[in-house]
C-alpha atoms as a PDB file:
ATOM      1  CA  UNK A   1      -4.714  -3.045  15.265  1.00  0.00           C
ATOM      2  CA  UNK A   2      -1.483  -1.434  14.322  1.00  0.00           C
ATOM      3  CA  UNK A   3       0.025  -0.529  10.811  1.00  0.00           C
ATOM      4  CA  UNK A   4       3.419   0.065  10.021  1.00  0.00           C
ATOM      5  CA  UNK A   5       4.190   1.683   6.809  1.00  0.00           C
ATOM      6  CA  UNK A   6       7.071  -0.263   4.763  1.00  0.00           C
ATOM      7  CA  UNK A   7       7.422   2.781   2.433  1.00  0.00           C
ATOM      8  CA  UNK A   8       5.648   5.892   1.355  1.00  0.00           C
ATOM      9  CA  UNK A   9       7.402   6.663  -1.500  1.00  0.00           C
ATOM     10  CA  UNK A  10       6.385   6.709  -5.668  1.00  0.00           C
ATOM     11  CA  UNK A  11       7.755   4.346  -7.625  1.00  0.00           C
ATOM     12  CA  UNK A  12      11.223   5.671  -8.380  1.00  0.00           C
ATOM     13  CA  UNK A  13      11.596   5.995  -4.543  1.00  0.00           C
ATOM     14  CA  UNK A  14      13.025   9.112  -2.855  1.00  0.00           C
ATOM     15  CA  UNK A  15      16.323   9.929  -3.110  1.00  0.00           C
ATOM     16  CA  UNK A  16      15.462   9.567  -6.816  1.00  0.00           C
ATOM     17  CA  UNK A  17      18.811   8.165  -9.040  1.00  0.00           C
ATOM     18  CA  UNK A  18      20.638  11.314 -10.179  1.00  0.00           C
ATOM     19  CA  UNK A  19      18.740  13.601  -8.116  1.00  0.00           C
ATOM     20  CA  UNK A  20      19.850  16.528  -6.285  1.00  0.00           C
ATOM     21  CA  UNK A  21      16.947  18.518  -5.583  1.00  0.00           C
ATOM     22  CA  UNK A  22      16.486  19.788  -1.577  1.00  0.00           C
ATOM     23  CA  UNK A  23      14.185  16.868  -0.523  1.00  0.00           C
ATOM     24  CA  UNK A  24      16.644  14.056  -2.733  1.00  0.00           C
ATOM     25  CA  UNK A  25      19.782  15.621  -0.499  1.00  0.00           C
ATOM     26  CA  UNK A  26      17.746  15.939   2.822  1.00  0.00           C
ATOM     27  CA  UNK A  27      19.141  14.389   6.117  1.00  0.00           C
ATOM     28  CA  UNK A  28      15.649  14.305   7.650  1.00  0.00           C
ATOM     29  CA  UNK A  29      15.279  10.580   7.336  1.00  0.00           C
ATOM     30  CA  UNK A  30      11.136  10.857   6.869  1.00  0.00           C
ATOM     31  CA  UNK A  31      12.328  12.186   3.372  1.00  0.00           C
ATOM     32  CA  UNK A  32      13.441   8.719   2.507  1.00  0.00           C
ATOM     33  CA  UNK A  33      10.997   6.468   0.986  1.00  0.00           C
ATOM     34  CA  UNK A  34      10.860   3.236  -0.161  1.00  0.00           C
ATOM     35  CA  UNK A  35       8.606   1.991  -2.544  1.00  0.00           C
ATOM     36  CA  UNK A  36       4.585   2.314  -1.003  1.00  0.00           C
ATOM     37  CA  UNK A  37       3.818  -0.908   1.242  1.00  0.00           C
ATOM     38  CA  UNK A  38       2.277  -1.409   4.875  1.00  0.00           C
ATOM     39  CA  UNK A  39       2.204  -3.827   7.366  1.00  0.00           C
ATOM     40  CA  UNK A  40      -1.306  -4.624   9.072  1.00  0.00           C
ATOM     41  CA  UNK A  41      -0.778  -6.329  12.370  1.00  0.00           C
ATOM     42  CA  UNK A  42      -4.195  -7.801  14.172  1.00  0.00           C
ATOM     43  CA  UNK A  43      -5.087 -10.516  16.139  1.00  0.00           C
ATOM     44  CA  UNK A  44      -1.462 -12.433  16.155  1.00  0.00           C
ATOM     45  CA  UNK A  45      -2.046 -12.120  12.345  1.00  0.00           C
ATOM     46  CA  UNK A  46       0.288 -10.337   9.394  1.00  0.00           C
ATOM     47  CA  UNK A  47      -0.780  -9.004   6.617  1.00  0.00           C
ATOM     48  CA  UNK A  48       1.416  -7.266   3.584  1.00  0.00           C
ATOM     49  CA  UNK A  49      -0.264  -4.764   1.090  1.00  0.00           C
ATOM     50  CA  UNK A  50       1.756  -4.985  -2.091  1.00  0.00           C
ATOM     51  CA  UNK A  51       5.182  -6.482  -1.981  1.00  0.00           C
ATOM     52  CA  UNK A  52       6.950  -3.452  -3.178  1.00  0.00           C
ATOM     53  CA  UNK A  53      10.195  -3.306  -5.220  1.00  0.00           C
ATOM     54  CA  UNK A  54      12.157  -2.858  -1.998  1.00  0.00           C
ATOM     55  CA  UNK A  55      10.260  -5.695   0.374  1.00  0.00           C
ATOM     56  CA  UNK A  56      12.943  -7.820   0.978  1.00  0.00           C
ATOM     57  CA  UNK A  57      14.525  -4.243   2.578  1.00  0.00           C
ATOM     58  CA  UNK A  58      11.516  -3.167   4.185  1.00  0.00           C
ATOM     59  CA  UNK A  59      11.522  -6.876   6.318  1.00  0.00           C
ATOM     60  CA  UNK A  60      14.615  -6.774   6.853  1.00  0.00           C
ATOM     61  CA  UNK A  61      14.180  -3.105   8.357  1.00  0.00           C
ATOM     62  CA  UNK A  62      11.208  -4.307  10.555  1.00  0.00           C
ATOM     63  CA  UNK A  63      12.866  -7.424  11.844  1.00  0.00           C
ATOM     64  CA  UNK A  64       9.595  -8.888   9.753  1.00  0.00           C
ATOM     65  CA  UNK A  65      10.318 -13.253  10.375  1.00  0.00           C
ATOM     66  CA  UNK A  66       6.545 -13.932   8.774  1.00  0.00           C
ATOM     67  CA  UNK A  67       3.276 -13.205   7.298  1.00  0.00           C
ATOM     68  CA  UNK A  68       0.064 -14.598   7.311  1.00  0.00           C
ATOM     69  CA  UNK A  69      -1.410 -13.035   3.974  1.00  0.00           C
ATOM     70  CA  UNK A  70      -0.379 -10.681   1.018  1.00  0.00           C
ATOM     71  CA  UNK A  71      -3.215  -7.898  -0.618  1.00  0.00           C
ATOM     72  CA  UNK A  72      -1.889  -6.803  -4.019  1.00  0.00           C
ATOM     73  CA  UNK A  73      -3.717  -3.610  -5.106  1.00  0.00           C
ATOM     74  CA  UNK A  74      -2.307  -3.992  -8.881  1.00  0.00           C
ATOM     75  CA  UNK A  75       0.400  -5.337 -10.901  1.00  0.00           C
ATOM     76  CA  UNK A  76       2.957  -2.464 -11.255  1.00  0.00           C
ATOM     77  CA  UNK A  77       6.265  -3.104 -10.323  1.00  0.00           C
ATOM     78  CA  UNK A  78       7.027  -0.796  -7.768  1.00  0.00           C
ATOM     79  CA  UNK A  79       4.210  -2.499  -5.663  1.00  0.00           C
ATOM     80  CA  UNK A  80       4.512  -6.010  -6.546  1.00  0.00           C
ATOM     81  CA  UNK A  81       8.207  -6.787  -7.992  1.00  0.00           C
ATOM     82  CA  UNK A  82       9.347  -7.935  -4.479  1.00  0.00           C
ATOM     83  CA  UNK A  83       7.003 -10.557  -4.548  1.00  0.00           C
ATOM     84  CA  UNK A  84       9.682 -13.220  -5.546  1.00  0.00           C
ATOM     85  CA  UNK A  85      11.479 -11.824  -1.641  1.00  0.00           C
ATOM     86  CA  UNK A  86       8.590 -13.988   0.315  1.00  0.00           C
ATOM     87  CA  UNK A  87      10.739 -17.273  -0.281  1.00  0.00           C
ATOM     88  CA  UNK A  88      12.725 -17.018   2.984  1.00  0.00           C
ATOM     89  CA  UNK A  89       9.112 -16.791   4.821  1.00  0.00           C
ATOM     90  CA  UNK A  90       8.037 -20.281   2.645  1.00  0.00           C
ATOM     91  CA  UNK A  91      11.150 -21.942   3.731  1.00  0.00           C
ATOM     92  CA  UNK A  92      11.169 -20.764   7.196  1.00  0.00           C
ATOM     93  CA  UNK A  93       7.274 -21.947   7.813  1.00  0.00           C
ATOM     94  CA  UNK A  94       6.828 -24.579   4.991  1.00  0.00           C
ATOM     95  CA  UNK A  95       4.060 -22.983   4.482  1.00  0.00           C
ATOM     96  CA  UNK A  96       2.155 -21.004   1.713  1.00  0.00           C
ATOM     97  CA  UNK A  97       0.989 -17.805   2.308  1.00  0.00           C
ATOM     98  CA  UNK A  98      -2.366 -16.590   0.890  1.00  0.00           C
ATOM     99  CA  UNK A  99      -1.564 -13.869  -1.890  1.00  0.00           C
ATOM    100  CA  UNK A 100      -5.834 -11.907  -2.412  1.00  0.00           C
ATOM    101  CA  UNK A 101      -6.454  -9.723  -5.515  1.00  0.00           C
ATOM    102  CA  UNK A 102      -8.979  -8.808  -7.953  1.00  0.00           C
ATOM    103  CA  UNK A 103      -9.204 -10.996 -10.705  1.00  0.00           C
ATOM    104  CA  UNK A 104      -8.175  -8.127 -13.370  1.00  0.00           C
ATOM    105  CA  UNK A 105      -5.004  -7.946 -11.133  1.00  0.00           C
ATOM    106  CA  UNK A 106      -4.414 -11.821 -10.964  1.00  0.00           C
ATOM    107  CA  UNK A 107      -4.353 -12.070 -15.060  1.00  0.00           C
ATOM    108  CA  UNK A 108      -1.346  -9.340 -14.817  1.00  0.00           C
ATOM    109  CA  UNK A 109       0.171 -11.285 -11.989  1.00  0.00           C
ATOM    110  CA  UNK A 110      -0.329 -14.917 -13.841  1.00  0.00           C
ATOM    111  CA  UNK A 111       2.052 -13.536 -16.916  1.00  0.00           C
ATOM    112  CA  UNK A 112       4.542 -11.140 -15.113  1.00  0.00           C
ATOM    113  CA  UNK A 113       5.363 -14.070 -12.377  1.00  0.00           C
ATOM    114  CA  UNK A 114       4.249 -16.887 -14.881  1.00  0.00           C
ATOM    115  CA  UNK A 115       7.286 -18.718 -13.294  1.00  0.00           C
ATOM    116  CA  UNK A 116       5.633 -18.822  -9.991  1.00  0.00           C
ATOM    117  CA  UNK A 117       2.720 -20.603 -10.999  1.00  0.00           C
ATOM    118  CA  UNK A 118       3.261 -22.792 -13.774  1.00  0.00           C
ATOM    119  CA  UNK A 119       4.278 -25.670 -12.295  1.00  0.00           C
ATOM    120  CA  UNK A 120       8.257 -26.948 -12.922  1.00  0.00           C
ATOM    121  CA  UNK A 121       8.853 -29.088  -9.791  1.00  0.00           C
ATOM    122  CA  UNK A 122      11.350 -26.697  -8.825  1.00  0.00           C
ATOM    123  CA  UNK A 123      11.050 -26.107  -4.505  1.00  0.00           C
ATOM    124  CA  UNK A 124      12.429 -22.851  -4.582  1.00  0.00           C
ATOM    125  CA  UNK A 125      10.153 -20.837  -5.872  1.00  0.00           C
ATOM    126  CA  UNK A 126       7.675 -18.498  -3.991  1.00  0.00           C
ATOM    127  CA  UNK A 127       4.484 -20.561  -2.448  1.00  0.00           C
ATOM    128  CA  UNK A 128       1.447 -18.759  -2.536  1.00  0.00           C
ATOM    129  CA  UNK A 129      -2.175 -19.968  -2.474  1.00  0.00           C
ATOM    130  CA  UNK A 130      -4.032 -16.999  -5.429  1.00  0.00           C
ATOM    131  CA  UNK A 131      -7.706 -15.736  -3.758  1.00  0.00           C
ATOM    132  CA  UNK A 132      -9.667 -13.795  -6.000  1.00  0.00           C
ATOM    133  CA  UNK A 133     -11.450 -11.032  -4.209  1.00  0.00           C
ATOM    134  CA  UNK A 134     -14.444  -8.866  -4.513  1.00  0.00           C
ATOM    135  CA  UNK A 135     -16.678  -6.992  -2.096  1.00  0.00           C
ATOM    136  CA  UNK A 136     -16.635  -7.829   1.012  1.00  0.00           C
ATOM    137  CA  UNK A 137     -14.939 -11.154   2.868  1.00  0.00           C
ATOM    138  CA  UNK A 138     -14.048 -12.462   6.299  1.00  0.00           C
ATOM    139  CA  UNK A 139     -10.115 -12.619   7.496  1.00  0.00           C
ATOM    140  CA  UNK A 140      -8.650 -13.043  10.982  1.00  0.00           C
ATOM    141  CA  UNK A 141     -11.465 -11.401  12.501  1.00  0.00           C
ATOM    142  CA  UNK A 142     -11.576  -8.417  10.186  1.00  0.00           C
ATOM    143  CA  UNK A 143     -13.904  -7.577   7.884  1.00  0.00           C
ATOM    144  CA  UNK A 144     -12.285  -6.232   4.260  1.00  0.00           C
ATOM    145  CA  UNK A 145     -14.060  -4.810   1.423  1.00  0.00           C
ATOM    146  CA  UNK A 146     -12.635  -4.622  -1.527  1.00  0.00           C
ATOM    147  CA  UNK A 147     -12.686  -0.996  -3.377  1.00  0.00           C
ATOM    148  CA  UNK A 148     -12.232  -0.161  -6.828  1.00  0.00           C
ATOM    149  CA  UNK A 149     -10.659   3.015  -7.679  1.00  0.00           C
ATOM    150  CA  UNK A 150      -9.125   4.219 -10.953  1.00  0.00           C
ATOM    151  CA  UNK A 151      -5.365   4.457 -11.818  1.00  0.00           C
ATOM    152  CA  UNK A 152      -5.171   6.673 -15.703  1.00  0.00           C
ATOM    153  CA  UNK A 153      -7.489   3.523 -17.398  1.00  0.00           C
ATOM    154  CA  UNK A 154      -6.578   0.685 -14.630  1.00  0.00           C
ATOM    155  CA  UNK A 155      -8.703  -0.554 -11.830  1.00  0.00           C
ATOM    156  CA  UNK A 156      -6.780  -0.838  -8.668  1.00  0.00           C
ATOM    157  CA  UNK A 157      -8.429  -2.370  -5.697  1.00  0.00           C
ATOM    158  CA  UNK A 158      -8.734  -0.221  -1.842  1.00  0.00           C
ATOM    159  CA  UNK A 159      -9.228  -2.019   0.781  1.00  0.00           C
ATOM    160  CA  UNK A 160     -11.579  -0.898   3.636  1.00  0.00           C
ATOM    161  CA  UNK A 161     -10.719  -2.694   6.877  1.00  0.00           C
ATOM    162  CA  UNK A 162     -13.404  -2.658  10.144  1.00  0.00           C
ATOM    163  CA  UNK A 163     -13.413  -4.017  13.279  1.00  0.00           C
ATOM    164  CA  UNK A 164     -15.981  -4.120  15.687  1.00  0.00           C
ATOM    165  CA  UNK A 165     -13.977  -1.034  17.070  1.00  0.00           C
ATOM    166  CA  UNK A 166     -12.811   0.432  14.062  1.00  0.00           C
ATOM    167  CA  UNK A 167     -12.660   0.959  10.771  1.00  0.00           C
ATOM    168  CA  UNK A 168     -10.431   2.712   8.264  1.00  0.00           C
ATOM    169  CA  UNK A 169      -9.337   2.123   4.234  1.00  0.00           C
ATOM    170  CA  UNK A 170      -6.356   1.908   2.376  1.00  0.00           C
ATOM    171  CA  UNK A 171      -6.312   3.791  -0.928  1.00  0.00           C
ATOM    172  CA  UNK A 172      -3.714   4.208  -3.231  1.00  0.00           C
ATOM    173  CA  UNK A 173      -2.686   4.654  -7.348  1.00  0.00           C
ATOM    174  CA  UNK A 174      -5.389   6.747  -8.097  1.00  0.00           C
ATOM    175  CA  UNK A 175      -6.435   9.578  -9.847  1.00  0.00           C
ATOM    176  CA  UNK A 176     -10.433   9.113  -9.265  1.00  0.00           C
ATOM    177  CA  UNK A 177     -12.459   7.284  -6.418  1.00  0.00           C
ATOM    178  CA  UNK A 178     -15.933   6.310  -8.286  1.00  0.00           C
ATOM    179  CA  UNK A 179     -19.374   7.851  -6.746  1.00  0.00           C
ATOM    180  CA  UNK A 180     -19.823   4.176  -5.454  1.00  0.00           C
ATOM    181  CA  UNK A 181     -16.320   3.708  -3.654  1.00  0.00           C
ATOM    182  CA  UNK A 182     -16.925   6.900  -2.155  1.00  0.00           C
ATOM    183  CA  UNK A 183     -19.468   6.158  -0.893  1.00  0.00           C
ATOM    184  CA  UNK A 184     -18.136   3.227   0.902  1.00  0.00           C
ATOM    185  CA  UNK A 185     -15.319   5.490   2.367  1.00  0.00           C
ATOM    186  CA  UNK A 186     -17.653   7.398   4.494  1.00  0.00           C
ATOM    187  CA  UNK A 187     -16.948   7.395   8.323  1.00  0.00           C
ATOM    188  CA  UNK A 188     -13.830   6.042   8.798  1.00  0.00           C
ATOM    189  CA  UNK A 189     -11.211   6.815  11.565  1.00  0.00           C
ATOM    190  CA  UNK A 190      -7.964   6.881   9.197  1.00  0.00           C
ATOM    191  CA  UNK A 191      -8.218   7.375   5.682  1.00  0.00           C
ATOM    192  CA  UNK A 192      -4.539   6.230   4.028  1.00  0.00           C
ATOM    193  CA  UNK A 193      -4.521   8.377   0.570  1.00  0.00           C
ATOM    194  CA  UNK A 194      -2.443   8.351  -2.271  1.00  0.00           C
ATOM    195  CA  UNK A 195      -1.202  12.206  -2.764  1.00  0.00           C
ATOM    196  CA  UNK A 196       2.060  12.092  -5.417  1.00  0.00           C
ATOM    197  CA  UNK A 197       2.995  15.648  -6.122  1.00  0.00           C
ATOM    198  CA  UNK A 198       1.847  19.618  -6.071  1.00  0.00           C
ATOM    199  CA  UNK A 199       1.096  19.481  -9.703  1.00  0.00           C
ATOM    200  CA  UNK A 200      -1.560  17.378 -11.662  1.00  0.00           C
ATOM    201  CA  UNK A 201      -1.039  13.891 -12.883  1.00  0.00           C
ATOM    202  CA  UNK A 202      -2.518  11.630 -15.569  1.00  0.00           C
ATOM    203  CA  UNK A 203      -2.611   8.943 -12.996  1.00  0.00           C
ATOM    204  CA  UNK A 204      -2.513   9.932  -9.818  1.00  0.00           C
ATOM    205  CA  UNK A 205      -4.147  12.623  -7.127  1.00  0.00           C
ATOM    206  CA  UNK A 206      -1.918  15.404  -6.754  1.00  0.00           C
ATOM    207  CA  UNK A 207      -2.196  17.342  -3.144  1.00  0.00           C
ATOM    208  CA  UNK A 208      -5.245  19.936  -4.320  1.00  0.00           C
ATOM    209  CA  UNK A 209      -7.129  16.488  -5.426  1.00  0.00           C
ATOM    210  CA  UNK A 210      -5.996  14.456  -2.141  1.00  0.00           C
ATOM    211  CA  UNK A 211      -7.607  17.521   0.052  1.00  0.00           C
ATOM    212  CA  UNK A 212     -10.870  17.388  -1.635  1.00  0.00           C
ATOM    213  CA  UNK A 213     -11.556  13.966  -1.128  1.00  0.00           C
ATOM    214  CA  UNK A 214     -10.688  13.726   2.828  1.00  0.00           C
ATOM    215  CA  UNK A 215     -12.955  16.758   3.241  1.00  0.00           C
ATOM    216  CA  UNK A 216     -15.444  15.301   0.728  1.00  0.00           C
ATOM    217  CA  UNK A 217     -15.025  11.861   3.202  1.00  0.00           C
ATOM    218  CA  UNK A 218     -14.111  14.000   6.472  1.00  0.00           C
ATOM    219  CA  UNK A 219     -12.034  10.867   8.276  1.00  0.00           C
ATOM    220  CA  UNK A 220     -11.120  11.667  11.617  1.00  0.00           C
ATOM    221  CA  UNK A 221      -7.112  11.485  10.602  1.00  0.00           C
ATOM    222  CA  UNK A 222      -5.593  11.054   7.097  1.00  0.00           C
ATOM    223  CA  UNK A 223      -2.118  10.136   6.473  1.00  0.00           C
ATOM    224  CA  UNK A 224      -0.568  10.891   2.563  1.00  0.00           C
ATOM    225  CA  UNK A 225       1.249   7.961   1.067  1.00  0.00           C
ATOM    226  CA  UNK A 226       3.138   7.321  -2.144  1.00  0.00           C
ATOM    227  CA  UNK A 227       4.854  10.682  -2.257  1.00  0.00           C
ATOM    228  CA  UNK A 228       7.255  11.935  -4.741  1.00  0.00           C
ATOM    229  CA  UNK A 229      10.471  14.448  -3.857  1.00  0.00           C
ATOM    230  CA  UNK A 230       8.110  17.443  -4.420  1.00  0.00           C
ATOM    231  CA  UNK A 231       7.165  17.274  -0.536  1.00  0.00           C
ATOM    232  CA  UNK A 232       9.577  18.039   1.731  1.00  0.00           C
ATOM    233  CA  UNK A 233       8.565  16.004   5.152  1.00  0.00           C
ATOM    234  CA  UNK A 234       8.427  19.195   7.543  1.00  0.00           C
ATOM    235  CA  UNK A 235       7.377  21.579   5.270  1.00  0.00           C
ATOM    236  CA  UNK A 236       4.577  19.868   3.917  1.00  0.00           C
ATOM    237  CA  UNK A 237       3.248  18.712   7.644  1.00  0.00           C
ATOM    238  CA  UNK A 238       3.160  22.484   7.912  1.00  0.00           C
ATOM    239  CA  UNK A 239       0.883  23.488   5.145  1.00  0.00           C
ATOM    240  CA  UNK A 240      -1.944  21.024   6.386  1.00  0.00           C
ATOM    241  CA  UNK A 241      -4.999  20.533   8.946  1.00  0.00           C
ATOM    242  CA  UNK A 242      -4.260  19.499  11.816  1.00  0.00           C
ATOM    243  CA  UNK A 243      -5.999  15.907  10.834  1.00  0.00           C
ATOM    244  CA  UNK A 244      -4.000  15.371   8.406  1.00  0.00           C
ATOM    245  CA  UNK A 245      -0.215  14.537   8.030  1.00  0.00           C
ATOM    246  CA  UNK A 246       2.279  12.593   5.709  1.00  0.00           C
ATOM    247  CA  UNK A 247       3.279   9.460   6.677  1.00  0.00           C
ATOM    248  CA  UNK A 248       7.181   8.298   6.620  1.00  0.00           C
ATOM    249  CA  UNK A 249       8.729   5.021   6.382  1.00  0.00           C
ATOM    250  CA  UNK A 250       8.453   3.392   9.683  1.00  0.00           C
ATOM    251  CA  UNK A 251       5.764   4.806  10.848  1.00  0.00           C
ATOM    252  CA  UNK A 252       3.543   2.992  12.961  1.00  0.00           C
ATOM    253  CA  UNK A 253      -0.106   3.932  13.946  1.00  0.00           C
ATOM    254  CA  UNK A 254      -2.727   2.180  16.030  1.00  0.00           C
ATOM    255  CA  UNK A 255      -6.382   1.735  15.083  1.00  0.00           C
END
């Protein structure tokens, strides 16, 4: 199984507009990131997770001509406002593609892209076939369970992904993982973790948090995602355990 990360940024991005701080004017291009998104690539199968604001630059970055499914974690724009970007993919396949989320997530996603799925007749808009998830299901020889963890007040869904090899979890916009999610988080070989900034956030884990929880959940390797300009690629990769690392836009790992 391989994963390629899209972006690994927050959800102004990094450069940020107007910003001239030392990571905002760095040359190193793993301090450029696009809005957070990967690519899951397993058995001849694609999968998206979130179709960030800057999809249709991600694909066109990977060379990406299809995919086979879409997981939305939650309906913020940085992480689904390129949804509207999978049209090329319908007209190139005539096909739909099937779009899973929670079904607190799908209510968000039925009035934000209300255009999408009330029906007008119109062939030009995105096809998607909605699957409402929760626990565990069956795709493309994968088994996923579905994860809640808490963004400030909003449940956003984590995936956990095993094979009969392998098994590792996605988890991202969050400030707390509940005693039961936790729990389900145990023993993995790559634990992908939200860590935003140095500093404490309403909504999100900073780095102290971020630390706990991989020791708390002791994966063999973590990789930080959704990162603001506070880290500096090289300097950060410097401060941590040897297990752990920040990921960067175009990164690609295999599981």
């Amino acid at each position: 199984m391989k994963i390629t990360f899209l972006g690994t940024g927050t959800s102004v991005g990094v450069p940020m507009i107007g910003c001239k701080c030392e990571t905002c004017i760095s040359t190193d291009e793993r301090d450029r990131r696009l809005r957070a998104s990967i690519l899951i690539e397993y058995n001849n199968s694609r999968i998206i997770v979130d179709t960030s604001t800057d999809f249709r630059q991600q694909a066109l970055r990977l060379g990406l001509d299809g995919v086979d499914a879409i997981f939305i974690t939650h309906c913020h724009a940085d992480h689904v406002f390129g949804l509207d970007d999978i049209r090329p993919i319908n007209f190139r396949t005539g096909k739909a593609i099937c779009c899973f989320a929670s079904s607190r997530t799908w209510k968000d996603m039925y009035q934000v892209f209300s255009y999408i799925f009330k029906p007008s007749g119109y062939e030009g808009l995105p096809k998607l076939v909605p699957h409402t998830i929760e626990g565990t299901f069956e795709l493309f020889g994968m088994t996923i369970q579905a994860l809640e963890v808490t963004h400030g007040r909003l449940p956003v869904t984590a995936f956990r992904i095993s094979t009969a090899e392998k098994s590792w979890a996605y988890v991202i916009d969050c400030n707390l993982i509940p005693e039961e999610t936790l729990a389900e988080l145990m023993d993995l070989d790559l634990l992908i973790i939200d860590a935003l900034r140095y500093r404490e956030h309403p909504t999100h884990l900073n780095l102290e948090k971020t630390l706990k929880y991989i020791e708390k959940l002791n994966p063999k390797q973590a990789l930080l995602t959704h990162m603001s300009h506070d880290f500096r690629h090289n300097l950060l990769s410097g401060q941590l355990p040897k297990h752990i690392s920040p990921a960067f836009d175009g990164l690609q790992v295999e599981v």
